[in-house]
N, C-alpha and C. Protein backbone atom coordinates (compact mmCIF):
# COMPACT_ATOMS: atom_id res chain seq x y z
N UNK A 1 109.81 51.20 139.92
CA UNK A 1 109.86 49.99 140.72
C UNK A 1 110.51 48.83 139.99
N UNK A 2 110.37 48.68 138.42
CA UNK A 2 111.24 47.56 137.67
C UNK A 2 112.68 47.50 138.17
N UNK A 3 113.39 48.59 138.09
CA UNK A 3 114.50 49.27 138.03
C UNK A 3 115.07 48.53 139.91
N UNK A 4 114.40 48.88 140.79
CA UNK A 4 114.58 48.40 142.03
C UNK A 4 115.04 47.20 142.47
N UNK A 5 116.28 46.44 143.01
CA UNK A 5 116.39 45.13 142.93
C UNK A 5 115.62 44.74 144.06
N UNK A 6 115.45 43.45 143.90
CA UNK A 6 114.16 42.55 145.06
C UNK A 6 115.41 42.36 145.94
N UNK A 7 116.58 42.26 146.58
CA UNK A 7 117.47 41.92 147.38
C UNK A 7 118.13 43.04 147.59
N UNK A 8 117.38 43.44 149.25
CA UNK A 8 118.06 44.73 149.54
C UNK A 8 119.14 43.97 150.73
N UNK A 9 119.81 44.68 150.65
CA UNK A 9 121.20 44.34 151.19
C UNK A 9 121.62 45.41 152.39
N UNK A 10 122.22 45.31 153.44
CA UNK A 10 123.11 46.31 154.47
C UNK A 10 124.19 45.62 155.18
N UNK A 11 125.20 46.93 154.85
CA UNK A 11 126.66 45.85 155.17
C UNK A 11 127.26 47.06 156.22
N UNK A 12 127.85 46.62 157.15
CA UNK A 12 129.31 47.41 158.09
C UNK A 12 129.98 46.24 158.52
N UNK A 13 131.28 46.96 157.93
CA UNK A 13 132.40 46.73 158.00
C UNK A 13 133.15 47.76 159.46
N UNK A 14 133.43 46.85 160.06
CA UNK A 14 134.29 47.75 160.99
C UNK A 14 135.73 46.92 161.22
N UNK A 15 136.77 47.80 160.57
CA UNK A 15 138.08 46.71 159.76
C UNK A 15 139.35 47.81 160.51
N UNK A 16 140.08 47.45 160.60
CA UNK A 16 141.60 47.84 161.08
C UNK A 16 142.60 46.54 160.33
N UNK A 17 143.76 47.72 160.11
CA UNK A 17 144.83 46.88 159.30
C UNK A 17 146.54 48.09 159.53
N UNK A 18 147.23 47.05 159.90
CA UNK A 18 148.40 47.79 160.37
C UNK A 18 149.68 47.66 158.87
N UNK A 19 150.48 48.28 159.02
CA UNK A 19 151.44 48.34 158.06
C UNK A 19 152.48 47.39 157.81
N UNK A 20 151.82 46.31 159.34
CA UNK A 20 153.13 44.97 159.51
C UNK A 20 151.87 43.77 158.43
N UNK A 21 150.42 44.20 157.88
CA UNK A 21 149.94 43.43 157.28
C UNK A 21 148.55 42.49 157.69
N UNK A 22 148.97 43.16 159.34
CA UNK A 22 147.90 42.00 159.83
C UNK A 22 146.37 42.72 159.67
N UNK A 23 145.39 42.11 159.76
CA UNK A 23 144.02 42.70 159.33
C UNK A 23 143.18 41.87 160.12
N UNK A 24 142.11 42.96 160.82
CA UNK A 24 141.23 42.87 161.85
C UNK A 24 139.52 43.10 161.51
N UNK A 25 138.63 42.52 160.97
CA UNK A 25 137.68 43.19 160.59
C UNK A 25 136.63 42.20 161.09
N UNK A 26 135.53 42.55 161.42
CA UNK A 26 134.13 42.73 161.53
C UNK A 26 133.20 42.68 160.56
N UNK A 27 132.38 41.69 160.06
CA UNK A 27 131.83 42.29 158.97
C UNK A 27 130.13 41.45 159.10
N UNK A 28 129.25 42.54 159.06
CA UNK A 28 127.83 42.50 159.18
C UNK A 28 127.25 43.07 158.19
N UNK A 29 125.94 41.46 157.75
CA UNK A 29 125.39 41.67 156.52
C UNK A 29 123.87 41.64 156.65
N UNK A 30 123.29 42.19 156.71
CA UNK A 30 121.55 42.23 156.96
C UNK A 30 120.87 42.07 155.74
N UNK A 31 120.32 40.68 154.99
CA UNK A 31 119.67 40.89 153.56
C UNK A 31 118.68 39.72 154.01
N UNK A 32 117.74 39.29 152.48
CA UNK A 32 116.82 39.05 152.73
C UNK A 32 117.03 37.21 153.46
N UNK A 33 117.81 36.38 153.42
CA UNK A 33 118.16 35.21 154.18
C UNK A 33 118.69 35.61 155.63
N UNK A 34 118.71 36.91 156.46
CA UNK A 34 118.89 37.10 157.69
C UNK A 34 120.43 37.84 157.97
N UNK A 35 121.04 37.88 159.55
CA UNK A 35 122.15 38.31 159.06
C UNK A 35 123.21 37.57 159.05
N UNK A 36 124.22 38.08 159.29
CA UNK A 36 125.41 37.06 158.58
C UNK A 36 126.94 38.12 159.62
N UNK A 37 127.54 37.33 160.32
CA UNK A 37 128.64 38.07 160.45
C UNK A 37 129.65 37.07 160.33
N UNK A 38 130.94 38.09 160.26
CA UNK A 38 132.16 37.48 160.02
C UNK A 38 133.27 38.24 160.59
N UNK A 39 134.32 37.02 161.13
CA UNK A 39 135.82 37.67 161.88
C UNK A 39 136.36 37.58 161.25
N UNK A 40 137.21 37.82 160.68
CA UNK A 40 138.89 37.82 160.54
C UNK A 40 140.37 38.48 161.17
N UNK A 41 140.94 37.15 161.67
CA UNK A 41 142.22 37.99 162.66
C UNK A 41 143.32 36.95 161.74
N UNK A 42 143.77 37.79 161.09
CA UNK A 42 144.38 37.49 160.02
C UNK A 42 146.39 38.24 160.65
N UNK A 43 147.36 37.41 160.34
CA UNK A 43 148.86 37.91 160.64
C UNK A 43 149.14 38.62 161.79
N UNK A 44 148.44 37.92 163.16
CA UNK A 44 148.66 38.62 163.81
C UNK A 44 149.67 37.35 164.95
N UNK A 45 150.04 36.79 164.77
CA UNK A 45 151.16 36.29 165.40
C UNK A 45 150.43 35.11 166.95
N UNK A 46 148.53 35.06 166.47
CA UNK A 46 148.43 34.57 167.67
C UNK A 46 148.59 32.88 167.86
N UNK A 47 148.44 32.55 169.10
CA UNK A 47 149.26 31.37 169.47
C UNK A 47 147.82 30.22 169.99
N UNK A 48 147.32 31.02 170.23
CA UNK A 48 145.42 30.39 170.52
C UNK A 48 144.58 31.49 169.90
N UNK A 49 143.17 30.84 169.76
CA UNK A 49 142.04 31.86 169.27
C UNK A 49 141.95 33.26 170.85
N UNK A 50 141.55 34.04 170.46
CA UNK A 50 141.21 34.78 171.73
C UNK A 50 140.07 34.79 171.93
N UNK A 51 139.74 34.34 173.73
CA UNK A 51 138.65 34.11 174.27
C UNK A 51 137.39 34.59 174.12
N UNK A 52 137.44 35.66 173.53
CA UNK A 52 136.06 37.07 173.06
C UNK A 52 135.59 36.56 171.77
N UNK A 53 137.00 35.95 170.82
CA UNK A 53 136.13 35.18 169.30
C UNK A 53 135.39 33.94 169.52
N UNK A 54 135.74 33.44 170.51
CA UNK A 54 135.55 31.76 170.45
C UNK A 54 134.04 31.86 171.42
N UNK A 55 133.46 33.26 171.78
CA UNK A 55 132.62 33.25 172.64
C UNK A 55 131.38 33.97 171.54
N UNK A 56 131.86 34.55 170.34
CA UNK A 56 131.07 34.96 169.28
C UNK A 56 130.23 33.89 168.17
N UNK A 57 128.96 33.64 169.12
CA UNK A 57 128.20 32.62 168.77
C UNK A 57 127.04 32.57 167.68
N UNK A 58 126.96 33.96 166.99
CA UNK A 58 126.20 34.47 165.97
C UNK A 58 126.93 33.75 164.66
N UNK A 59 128.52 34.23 164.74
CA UNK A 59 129.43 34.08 163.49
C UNK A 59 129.54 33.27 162.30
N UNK A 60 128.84 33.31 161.01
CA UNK A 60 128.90 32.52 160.53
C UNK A 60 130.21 32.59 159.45
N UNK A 61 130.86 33.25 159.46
CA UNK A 61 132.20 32.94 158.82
C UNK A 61 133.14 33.49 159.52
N UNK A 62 134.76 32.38 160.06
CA UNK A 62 135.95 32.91 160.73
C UNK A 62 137.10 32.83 160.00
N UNK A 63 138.02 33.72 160.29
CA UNK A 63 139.06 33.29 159.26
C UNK A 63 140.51 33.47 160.37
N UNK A 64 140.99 32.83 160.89
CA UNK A 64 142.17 32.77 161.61
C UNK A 64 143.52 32.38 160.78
N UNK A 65 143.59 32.94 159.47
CA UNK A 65 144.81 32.29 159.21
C UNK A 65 146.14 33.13 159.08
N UNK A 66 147.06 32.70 158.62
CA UNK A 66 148.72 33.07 158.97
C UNK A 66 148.82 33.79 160.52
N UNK A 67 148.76 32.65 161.42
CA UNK A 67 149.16 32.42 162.28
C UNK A 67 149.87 32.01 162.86
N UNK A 68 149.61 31.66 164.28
CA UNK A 68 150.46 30.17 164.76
C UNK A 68 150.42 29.76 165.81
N UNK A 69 148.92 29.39 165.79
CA UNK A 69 147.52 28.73 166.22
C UNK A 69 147.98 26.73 165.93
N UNK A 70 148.25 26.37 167.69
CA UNK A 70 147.76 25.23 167.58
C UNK A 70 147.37 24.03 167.95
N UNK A 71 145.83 24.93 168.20
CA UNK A 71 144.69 23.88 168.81
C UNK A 71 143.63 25.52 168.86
N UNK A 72 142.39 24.63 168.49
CA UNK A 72 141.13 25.25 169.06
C UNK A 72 140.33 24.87 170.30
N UNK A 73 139.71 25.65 171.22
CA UNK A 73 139.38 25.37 172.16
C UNK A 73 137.94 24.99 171.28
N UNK A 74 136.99 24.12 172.59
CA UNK A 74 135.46 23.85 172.06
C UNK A 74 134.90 25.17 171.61
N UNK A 75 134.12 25.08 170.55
CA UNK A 75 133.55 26.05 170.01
C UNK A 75 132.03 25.84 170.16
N UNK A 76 131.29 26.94 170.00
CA UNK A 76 129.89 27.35 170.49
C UNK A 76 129.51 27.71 169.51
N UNK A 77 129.47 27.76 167.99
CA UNK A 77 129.12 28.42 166.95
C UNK A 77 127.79 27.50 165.93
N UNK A 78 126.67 27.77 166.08
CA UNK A 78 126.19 27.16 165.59
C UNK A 78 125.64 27.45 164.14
N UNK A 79 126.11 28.65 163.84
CA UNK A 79 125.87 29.51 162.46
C UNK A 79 126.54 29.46 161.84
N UNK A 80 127.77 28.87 162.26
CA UNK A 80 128.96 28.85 161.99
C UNK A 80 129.26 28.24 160.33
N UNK A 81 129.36 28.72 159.33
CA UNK A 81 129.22 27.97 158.02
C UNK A 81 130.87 27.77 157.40
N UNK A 82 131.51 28.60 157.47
CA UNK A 82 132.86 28.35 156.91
C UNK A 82 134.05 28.76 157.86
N UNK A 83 135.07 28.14 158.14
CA UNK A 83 136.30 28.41 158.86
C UNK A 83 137.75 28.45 158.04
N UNK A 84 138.33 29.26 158.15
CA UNK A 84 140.01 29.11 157.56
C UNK A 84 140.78 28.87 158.49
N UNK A 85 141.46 28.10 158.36
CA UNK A 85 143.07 27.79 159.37
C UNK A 85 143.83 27.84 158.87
N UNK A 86 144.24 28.47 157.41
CA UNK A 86 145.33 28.41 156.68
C UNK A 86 146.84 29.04 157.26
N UNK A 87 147.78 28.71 156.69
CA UNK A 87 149.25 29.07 157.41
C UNK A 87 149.20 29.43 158.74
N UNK A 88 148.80 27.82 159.56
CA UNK A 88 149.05 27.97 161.31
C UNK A 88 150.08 26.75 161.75
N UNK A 89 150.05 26.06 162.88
CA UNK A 89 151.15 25.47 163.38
C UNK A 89 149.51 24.41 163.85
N UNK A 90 149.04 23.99 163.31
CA UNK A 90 147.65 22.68 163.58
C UNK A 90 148.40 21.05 163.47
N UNK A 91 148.97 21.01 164.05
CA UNK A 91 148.96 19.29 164.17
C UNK A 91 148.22 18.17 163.80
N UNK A 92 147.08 18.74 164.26
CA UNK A 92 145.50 17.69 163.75
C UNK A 92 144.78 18.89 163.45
N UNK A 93 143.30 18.05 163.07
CA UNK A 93 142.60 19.19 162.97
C UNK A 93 141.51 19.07 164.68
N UNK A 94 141.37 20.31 165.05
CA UNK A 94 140.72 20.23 166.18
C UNK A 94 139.64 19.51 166.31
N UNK A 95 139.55 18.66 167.15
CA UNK A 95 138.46 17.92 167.33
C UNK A 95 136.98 18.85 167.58
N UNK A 96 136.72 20.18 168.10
CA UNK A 96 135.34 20.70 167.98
C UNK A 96 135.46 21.20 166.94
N UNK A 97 135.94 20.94 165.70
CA UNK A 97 135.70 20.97 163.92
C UNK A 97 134.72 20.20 163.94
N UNK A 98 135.22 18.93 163.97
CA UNK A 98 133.84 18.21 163.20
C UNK A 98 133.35 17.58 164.73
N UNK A 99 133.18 18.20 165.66
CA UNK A 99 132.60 17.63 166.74
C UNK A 99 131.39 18.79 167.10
N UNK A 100 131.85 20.29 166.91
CA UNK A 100 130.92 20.69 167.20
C UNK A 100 130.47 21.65 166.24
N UNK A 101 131.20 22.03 165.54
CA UNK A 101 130.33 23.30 164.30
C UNK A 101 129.68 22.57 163.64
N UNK A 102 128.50 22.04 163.88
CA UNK A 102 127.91 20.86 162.87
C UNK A 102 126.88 21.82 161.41
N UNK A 103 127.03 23.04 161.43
CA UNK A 103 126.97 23.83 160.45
C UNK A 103 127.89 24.68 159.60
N UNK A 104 129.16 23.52 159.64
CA UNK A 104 130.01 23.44 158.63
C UNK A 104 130.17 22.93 157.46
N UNK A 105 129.94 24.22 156.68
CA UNK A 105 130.38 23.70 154.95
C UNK A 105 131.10 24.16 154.53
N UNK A 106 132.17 24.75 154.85
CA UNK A 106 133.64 24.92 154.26
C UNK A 106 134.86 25.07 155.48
N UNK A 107 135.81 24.04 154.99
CA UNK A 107 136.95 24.62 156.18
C UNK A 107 138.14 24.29 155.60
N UNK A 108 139.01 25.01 155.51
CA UNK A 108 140.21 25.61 155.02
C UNK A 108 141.23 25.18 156.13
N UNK A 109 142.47 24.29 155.72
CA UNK A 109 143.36 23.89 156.90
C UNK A 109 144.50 24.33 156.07
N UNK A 110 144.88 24.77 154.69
CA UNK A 110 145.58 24.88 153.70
C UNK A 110 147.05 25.27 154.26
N UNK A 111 148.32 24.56 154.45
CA UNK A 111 149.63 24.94 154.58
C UNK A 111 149.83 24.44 156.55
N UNK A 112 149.17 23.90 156.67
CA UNK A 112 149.01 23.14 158.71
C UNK A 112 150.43 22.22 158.51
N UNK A 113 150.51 21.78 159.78
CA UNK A 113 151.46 20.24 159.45
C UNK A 113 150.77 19.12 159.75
N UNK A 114 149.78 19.05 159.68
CA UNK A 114 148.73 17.91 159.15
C UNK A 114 149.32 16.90 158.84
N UNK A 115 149.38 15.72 159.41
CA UNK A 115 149.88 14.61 158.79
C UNK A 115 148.60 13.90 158.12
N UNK A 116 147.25 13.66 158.77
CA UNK A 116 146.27 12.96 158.61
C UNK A 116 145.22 13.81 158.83
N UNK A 117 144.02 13.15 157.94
CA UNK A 117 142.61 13.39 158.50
C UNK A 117 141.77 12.52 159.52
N UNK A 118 140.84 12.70 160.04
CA UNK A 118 140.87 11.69 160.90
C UNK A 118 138.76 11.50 159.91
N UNK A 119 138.70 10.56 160.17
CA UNK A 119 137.34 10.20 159.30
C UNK A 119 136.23 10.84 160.02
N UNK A 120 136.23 11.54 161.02
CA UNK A 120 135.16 11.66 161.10
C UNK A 120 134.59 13.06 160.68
N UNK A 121 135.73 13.54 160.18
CA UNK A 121 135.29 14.67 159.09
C UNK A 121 134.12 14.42 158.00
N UNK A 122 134.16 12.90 157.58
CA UNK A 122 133.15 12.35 156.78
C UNK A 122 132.05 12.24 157.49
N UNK A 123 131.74 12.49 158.35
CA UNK A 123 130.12 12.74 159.29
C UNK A 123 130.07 13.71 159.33
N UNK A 124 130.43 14.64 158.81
CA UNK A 124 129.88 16.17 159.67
C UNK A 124 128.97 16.25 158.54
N UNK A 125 127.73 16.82 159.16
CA UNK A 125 126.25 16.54 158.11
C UNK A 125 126.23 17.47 157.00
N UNK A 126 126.99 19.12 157.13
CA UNK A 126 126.57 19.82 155.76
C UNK A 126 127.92 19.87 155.07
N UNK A 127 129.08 19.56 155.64
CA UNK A 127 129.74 19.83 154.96
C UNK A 127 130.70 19.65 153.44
N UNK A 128 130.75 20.25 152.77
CA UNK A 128 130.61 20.40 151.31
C UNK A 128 132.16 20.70 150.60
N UNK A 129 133.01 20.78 151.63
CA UNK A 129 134.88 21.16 150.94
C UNK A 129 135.67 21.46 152.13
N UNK A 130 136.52 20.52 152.10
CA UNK A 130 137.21 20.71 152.88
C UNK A 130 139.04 21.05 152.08
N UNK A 131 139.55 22.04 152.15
CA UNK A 131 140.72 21.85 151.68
C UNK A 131 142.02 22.27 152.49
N UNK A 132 142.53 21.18 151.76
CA UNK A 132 144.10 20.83 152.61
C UNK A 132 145.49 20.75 152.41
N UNK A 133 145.40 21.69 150.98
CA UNK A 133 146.40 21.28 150.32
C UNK A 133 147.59 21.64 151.49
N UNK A 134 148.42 20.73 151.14
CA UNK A 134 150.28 20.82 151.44
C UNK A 134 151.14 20.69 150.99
N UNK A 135 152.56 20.55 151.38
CA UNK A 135 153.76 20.91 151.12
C UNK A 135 154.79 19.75 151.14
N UNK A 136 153.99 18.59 151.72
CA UNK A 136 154.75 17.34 152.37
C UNK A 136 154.21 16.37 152.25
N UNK A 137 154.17 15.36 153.08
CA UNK A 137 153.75 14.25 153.21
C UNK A 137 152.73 14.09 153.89
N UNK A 138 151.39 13.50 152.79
CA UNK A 138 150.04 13.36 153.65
C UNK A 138 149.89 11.91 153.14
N UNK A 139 149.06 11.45 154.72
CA UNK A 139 148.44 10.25 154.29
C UNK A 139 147.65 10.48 153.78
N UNK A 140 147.03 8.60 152.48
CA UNK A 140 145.71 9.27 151.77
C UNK A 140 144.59 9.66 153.45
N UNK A 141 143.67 10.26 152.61
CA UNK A 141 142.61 11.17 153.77
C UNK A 141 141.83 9.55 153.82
N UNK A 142 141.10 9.18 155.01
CA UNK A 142 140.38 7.94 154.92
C UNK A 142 139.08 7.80 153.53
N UNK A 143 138.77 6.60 153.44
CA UNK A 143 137.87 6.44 152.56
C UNK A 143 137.15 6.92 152.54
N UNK A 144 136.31 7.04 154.21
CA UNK A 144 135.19 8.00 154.44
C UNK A 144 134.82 9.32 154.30
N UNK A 145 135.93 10.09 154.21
CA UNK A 145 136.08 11.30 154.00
C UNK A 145 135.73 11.72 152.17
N UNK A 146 136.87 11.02 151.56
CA UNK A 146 136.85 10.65 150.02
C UNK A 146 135.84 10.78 149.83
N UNK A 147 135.12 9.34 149.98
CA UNK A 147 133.90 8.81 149.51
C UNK A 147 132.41 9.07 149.58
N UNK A 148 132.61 10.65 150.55
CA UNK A 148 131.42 11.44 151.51
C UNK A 148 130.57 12.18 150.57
N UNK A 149 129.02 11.01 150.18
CA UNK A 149 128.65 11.77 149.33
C UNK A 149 127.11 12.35 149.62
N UNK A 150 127.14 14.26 149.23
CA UNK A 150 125.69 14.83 149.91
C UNK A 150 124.94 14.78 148.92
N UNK A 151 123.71 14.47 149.54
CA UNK A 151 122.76 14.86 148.75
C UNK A 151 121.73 16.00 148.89
């Protein structure tokens, strides 16, 4: 029984991946903090989220990036803990970001054409990193955002 770890763990993966790169997976985690799932629709050329993800209200991690995605419809995710938008066509960042995943602590906009943040990213109550790096010209992010400190 020493030998036995106290954190038993159960994972499925149910993943597809084509030879053009793009990758499709599913991934469910059953341990001792509850479960945990996650999407990723990764290089697949889409132009909006598809209606079946944006209706997956368990999800606590999505990853939509290298796309060319741009706009999110309202989202329903209240488990929702981390999002990627990296390499899409995002203009802004969607307003049900920080309007409605209010159990966001990580979101990834990395390579968007983002000109600005808009401050009220600095209210969203858990969130803990937001990154944005780019390629061009950003305004500074508002003070509020900057200056957003958790305790």
């Amino acid at each position: 029984n020493a030998l036995r770890p106290s954190n038993s763990q159960t994972s499925v993966i149910l993943a597809s991946a084509t030879k053009e790169g793009r990758n499709a997976f599913i991934r469910l985690v059953q341990d001792a903090k509850g479960l945990t799932c996650a999407l990723e629709l990764t290089h697949f050329g889409l132009q909006r989220m598809p209606v079946e993800a944006a209706r997956m209200s368990v999800l606590t991690s999505l990853n939509l990036s290298s796309n060319q995605i741009r706009g999110l419809p309202p989202l329903r995710m209240p488990l929702l803990e981390s999002l990627v938008l990296d390499n899409n066509s995002l203009p802004s960042v969607p307003p049900t970001v920080y309007q409605d995943l209010t159990g966001l602590t990580y979101l990834s906009l990395v390579d968007n054409p983002i000109s600005r943040l808009p401050t009220d990213i600095g209210q969203m109550p858990l969130i803990q990193e937001v990154n944005v790096k780019v390629h061009f010209s950003m305004e500074t992010p508002p003070n509020s955002v900057v200056a957003q400190k958790k305790h």
